[in-house]
PDB file of N, CA and C in Angstrom:
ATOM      1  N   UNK A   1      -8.094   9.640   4.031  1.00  0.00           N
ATOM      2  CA  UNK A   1      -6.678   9.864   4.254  1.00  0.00           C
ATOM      3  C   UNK A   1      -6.161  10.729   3.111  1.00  0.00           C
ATOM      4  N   UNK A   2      -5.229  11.777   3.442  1.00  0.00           N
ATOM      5  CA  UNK A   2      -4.864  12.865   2.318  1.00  0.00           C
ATOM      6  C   UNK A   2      -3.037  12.954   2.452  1.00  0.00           C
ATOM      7  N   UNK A   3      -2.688  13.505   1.565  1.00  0.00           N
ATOM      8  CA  UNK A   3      -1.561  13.833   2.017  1.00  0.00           C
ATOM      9  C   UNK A   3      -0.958  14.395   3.403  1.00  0.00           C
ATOM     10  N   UNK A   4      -1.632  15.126   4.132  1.00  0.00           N
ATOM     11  CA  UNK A   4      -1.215  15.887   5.558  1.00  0.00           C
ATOM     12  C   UNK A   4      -1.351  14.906   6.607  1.00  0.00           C
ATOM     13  N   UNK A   5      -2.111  13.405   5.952  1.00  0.00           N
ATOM     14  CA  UNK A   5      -1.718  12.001   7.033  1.00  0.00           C
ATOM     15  C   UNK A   5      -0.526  11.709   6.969  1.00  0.00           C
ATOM     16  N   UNK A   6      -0.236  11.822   5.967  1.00  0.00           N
ATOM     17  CA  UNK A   6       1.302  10.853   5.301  1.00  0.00           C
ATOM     18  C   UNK A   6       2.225  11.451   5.473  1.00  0.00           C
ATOM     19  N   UNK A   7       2.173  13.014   5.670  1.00  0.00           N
ATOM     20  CA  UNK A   7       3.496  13.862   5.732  1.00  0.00           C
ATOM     21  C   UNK A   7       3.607  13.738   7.487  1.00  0.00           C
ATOM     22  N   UNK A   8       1.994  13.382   8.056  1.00  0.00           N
ATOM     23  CA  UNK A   8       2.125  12.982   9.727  1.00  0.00           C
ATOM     24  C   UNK A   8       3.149  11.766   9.831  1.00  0.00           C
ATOM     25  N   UNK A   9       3.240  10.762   9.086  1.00  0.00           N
ATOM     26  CA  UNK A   9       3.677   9.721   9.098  1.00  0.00           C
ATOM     27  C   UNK A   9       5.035   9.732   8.851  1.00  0.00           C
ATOM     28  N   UNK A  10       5.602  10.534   7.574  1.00  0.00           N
ATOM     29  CA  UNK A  10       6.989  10.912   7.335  1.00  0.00           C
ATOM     30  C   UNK A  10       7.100  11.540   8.244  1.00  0.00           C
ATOM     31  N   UNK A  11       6.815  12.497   9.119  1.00  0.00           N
ATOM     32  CA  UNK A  11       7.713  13.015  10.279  1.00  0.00           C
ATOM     33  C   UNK A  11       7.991  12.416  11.439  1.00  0.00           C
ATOM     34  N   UNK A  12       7.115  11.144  11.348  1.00  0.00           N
ATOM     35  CA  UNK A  12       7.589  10.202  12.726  1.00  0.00           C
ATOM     36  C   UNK A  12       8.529   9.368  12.574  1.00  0.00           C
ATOM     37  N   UNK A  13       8.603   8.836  11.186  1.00  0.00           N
ATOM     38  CA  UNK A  13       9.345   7.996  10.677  1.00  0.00           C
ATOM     39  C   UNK A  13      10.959   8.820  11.086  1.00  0.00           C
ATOM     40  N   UNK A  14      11.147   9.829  10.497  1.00  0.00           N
ATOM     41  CA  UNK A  14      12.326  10.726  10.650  1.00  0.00           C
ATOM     42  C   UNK A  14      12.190  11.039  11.781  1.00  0.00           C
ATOM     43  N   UNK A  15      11.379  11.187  12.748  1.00  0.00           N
ATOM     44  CA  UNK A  15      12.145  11.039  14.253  1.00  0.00           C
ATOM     45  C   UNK A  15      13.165  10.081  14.540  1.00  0.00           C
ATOM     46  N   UNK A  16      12.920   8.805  14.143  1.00  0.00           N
ATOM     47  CA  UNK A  16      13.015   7.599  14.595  1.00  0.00           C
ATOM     48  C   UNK A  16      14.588   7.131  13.910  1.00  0.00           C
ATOM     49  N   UNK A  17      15.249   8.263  12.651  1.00  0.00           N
ATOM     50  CA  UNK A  17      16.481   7.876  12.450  1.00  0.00           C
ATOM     51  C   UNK A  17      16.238   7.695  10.666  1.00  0.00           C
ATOM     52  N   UNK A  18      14.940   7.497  10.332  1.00  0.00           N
ATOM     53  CA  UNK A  18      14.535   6.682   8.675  1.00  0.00           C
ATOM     54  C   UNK A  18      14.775   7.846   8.043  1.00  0.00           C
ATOM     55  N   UNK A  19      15.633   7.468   6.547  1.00  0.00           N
ATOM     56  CA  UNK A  19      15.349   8.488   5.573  1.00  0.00           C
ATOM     57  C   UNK A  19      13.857   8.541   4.880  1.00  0.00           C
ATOM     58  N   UNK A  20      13.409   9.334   4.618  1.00  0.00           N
ATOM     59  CA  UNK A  20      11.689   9.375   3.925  1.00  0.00           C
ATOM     60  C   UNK A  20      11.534  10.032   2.507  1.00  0.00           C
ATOM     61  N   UNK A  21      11.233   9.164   1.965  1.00  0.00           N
ATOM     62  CA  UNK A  21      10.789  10.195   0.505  1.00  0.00           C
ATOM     63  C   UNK A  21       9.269  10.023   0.352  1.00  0.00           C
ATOM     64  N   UNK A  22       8.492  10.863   0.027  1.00  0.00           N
ATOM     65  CA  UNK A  22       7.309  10.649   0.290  1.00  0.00           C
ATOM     66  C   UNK A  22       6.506  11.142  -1.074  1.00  0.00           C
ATOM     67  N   UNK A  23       6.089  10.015  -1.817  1.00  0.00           N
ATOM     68  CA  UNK A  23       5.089  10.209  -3.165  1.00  0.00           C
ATOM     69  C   UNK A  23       3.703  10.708  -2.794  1.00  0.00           C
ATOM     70  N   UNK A  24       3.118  11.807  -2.431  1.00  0.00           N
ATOM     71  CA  UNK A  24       2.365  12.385  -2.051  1.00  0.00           C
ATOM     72  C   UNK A  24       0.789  12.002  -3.522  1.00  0.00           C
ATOM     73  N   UNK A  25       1.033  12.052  -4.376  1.00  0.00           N
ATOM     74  CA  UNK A  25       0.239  11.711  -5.190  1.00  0.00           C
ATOM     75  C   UNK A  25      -0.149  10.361  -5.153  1.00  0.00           C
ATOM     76  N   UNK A  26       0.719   9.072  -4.795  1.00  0.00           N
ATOM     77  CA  UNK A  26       0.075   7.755  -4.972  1.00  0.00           C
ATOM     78  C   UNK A  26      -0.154   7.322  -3.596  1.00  0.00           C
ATOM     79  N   UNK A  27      -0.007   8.715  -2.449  1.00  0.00           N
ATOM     80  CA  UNK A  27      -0.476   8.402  -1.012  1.00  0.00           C
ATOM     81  C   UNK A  27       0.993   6.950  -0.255  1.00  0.00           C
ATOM     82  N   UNK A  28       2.351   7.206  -0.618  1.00  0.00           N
ATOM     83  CA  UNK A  28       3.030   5.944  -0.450  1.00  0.00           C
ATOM     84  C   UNK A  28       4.621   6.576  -0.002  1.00  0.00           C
ATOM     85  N   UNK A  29       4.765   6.080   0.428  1.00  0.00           N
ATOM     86  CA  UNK A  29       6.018   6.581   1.646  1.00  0.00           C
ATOM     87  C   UNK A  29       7.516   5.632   0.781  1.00  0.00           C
ATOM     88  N   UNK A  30       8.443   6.149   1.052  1.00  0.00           N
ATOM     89  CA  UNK A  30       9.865   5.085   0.904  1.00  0.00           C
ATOM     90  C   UNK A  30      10.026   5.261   2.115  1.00  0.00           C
ATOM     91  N   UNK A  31      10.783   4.251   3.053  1.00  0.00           N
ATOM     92  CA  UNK A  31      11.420   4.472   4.266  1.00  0.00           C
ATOM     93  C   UNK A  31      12.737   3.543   4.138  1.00  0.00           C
ATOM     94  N   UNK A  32      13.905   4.449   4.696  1.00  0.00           N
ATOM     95  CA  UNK A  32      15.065   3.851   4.466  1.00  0.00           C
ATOM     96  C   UNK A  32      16.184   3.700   6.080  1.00  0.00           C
ATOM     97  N   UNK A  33      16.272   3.221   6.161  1.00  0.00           N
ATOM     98  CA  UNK A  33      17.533   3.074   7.420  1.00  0.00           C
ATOM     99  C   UNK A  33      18.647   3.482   6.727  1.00  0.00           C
ATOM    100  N   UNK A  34      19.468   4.764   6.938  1.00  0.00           N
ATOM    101  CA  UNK A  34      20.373   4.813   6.452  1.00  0.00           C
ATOM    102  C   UNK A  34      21.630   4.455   7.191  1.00  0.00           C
ATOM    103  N   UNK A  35      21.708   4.037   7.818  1.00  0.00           N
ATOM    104  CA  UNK A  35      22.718   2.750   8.407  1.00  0.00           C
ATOM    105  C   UNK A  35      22.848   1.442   7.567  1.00  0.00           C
ATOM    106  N   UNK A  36      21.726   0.852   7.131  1.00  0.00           N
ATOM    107  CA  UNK A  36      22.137  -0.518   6.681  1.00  0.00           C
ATOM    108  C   UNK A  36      20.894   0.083   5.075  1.00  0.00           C
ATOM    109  N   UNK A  37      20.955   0.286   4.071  1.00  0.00           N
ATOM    110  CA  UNK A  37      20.796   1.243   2.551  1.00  0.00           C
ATOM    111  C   UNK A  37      19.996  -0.366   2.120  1.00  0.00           C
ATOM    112  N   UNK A  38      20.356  -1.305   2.411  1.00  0.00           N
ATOM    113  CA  UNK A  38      19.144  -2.549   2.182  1.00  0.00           C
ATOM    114  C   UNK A  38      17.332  -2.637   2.603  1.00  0.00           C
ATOM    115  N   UNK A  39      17.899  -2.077   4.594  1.00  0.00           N
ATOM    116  CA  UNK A  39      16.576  -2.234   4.669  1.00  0.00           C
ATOM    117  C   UNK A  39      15.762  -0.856   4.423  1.00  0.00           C
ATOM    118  N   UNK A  40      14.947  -1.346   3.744  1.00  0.00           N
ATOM    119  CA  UNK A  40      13.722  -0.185   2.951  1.00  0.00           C
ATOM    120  C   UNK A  40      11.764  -1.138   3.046  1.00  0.00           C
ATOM    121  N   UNK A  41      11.357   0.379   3.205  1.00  0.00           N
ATOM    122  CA  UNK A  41      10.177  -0.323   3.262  1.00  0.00           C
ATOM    123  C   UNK A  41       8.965   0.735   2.397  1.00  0.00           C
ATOM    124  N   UNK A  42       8.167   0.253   1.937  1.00  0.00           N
ATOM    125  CA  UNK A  42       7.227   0.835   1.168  1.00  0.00           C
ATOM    126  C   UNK A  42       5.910   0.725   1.633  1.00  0.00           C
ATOM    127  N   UNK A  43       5.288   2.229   2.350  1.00  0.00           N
ATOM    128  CA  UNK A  43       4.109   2.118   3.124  1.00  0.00           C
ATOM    129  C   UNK A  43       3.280   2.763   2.344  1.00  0.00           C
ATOM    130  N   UNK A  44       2.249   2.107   1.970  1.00  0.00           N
ATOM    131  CA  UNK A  44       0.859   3.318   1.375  1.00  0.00           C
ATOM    132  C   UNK A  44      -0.363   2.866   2.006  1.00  0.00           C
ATOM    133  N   UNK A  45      -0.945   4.496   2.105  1.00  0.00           N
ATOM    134  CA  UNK A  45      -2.091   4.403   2.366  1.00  0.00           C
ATOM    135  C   UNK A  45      -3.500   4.154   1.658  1.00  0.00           C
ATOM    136  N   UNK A  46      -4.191   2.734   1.730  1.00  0.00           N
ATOM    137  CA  UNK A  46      -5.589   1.991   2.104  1.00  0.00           C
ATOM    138  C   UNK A  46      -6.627   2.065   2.574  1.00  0.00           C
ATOM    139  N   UNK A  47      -8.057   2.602   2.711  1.00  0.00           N
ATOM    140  CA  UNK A  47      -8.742   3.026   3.091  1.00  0.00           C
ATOM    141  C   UNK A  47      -8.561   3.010   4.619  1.00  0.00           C
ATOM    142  N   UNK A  48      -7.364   4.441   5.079  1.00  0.00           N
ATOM    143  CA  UNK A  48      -7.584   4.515   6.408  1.00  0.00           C
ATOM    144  C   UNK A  48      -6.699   3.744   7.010  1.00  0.00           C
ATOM    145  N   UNK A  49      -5.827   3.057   6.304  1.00  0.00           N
ATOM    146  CA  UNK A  49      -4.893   1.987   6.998  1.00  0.00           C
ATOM    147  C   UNK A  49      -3.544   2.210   6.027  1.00  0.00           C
ATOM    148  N   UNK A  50      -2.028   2.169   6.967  1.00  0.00           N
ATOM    149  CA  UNK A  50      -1.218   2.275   6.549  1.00  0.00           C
ATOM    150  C   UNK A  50      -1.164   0.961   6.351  1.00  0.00           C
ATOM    151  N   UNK A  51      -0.211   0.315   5.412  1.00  0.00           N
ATOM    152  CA  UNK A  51      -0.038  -1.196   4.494  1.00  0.00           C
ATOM    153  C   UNK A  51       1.760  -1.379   4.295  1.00  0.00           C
ATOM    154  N   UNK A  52       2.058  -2.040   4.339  1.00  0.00           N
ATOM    155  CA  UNK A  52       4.007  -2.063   3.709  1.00  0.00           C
ATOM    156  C   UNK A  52       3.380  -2.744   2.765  1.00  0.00           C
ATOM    157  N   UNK A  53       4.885  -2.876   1.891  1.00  0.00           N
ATOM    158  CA  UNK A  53       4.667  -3.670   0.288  1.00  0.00           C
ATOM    159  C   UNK A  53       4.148  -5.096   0.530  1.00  0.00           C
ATOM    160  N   UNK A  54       4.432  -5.572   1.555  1.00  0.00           N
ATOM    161  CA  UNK A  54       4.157  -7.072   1.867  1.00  0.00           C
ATOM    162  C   UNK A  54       3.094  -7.361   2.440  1.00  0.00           C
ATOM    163  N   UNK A  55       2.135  -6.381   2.571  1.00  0.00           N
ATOM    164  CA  UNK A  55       0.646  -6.874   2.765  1.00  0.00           C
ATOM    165  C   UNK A  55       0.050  -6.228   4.386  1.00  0.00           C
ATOM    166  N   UNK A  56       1.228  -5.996   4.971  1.00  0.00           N
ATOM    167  CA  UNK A  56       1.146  -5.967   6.712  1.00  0.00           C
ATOM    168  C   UNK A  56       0.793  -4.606   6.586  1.00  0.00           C
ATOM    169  N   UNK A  57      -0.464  -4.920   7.501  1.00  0.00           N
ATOM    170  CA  UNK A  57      -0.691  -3.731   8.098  1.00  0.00           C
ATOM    171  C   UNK A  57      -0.343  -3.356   9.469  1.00  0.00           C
ATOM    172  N   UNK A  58       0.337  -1.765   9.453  1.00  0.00           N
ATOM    173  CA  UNK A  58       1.018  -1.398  10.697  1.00  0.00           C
ATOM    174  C   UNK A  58       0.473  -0.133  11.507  1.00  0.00           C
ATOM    175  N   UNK A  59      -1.413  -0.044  10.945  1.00  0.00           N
ATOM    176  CA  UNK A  59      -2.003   0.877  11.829  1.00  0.00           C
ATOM    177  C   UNK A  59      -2.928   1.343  10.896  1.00  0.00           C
ATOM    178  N   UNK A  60      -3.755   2.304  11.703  1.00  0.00           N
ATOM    179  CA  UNK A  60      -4.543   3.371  11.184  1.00  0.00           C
ATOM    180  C   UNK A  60      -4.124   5.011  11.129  1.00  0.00           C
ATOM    181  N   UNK A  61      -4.967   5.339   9.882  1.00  0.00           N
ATOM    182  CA  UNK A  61      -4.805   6.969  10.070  1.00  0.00           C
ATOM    183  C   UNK A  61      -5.173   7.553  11.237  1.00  0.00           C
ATOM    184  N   UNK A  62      -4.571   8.516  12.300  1.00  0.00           N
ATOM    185  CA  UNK A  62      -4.468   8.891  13.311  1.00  0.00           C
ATOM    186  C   UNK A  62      -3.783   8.499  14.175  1.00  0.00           C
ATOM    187  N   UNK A  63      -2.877   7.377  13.888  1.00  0.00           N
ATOM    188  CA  UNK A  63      -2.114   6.650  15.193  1.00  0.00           C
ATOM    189  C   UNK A  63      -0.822   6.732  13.973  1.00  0.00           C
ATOM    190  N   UNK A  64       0.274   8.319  13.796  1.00  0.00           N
ATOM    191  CA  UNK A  64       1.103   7.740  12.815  1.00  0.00           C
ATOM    192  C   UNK A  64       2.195   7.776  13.893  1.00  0.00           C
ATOM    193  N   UNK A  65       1.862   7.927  14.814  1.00  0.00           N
ATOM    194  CA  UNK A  65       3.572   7.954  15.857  1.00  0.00           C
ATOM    195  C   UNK A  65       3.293   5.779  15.915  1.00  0.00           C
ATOM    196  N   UNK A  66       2.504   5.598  16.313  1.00  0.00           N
ATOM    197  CA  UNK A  66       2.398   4.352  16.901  1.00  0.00           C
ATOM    198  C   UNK A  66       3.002   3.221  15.152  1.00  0.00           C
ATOM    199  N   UNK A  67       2.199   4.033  14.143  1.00  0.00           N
ATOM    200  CA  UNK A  67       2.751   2.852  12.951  1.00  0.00           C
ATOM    201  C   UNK A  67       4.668   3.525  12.644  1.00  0.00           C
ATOM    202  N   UNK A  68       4.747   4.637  13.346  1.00  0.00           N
ATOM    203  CA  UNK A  68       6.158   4.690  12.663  1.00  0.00           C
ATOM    204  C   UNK A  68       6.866   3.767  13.955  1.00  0.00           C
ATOM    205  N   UNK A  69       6.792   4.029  14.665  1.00  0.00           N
ATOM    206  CA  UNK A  69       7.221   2.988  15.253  1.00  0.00           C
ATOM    207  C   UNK A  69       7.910   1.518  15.247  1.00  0.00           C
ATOM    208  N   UNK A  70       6.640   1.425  14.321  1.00  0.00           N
ATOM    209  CA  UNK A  70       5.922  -0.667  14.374  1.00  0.00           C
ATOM    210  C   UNK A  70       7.562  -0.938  12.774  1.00  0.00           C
ATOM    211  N   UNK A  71       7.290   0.606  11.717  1.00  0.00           N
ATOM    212  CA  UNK A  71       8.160   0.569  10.854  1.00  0.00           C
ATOM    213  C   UNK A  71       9.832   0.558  11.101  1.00  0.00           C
ATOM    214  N   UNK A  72       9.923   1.126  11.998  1.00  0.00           N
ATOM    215  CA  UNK A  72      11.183   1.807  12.614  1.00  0.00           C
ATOM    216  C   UNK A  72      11.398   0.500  13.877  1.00  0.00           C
ATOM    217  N   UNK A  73      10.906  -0.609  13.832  1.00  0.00           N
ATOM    218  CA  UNK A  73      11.524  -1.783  14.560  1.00  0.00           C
ATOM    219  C   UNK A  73      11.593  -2.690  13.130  1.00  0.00           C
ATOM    220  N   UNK A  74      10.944  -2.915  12.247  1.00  0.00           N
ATOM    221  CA  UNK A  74      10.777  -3.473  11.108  1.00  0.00           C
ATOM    222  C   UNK A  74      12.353  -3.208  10.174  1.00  0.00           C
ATOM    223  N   UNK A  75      12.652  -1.587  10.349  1.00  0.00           N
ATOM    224  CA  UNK A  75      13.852  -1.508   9.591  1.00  0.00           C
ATOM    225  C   UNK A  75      15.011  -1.535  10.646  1.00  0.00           C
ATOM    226  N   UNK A  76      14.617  -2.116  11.441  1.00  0.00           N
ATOM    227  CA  UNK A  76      16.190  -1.925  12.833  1.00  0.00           C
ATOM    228  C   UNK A  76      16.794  -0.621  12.990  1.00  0.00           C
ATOM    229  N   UNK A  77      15.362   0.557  13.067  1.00  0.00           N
ATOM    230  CA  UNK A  77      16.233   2.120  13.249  1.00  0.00           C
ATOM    231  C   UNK A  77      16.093   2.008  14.851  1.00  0.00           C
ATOM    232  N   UNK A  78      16.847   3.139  15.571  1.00  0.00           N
ATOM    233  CA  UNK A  78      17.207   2.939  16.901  1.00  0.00           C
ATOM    234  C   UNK A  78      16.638   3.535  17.676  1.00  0.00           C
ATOM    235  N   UNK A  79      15.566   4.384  17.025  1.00  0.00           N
ATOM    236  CA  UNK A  79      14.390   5.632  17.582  1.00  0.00           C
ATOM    237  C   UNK A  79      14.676   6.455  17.607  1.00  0.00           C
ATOM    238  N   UNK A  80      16.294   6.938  17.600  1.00  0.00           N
ATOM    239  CA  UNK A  80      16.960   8.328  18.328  1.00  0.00           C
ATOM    240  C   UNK A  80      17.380   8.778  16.313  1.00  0.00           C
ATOM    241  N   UNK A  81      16.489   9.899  15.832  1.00  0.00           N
ATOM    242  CA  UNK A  81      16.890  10.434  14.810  1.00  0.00           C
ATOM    243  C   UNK A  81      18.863  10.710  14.743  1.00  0.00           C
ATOM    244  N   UNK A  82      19.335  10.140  13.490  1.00  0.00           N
ATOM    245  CA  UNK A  82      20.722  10.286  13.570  1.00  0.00           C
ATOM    246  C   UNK A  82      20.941  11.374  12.886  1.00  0.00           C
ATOM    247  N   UNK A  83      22.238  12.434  13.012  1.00  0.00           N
ATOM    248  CA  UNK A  83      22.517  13.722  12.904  1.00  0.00           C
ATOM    249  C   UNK A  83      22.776  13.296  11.422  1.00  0.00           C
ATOM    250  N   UNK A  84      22.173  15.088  10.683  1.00  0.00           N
ATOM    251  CA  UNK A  84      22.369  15.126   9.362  1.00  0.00           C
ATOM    252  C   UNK A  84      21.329  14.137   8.511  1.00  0.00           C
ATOM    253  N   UNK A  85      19.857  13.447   9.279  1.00  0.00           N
ATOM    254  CA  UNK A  85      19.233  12.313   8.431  1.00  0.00           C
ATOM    255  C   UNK A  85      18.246  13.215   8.367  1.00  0.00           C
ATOM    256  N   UNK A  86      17.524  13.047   6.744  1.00  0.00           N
ATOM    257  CA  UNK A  86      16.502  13.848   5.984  1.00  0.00           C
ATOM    258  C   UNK A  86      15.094  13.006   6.069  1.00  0.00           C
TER     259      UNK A  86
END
């Protein structure tokens, strides 16, 4: 898994409505609902497996539409990217 997984992963996430900042060097995502600035989640990549801070794993490398997803019900985003979200 390299960075051009993870930037796969930040762009699904930001379909889905999430703000994304993406630490490309420690392979690890921020994901933010910017509707409710609490829920946040911290995904890095594991040999081949995306991980949140809390241990859960929410997929493999190659399935990043399916783990942004699994993230983007996790942070209560609504799927439909909201206007003006980065």
């Amino acid at each position: 898994m390299d960075a051009t997984d993870l930037q796969k992963l930040a762009g699904h996430l930001r379909e889905h409505g999430l703000q994304v900042v993406a630490l490309e060097s420690e392979l690890r995502l921020h994901a933010t609902n910017p509707l409710h600035g609490l829920l946040t989640e911290e995904i890095v990549a594991v040999e081949g497996s995306y991980v949140t801070s809390f241990g859960y794993e929410i997929g493999e490398e190659g399935h990043e539409g399916e783990c942004a997803r699994r993230v983007a019900h996790l942070l209560a985003a609504s799927g439909v990217a909201q206007t003006g979200a980065s």
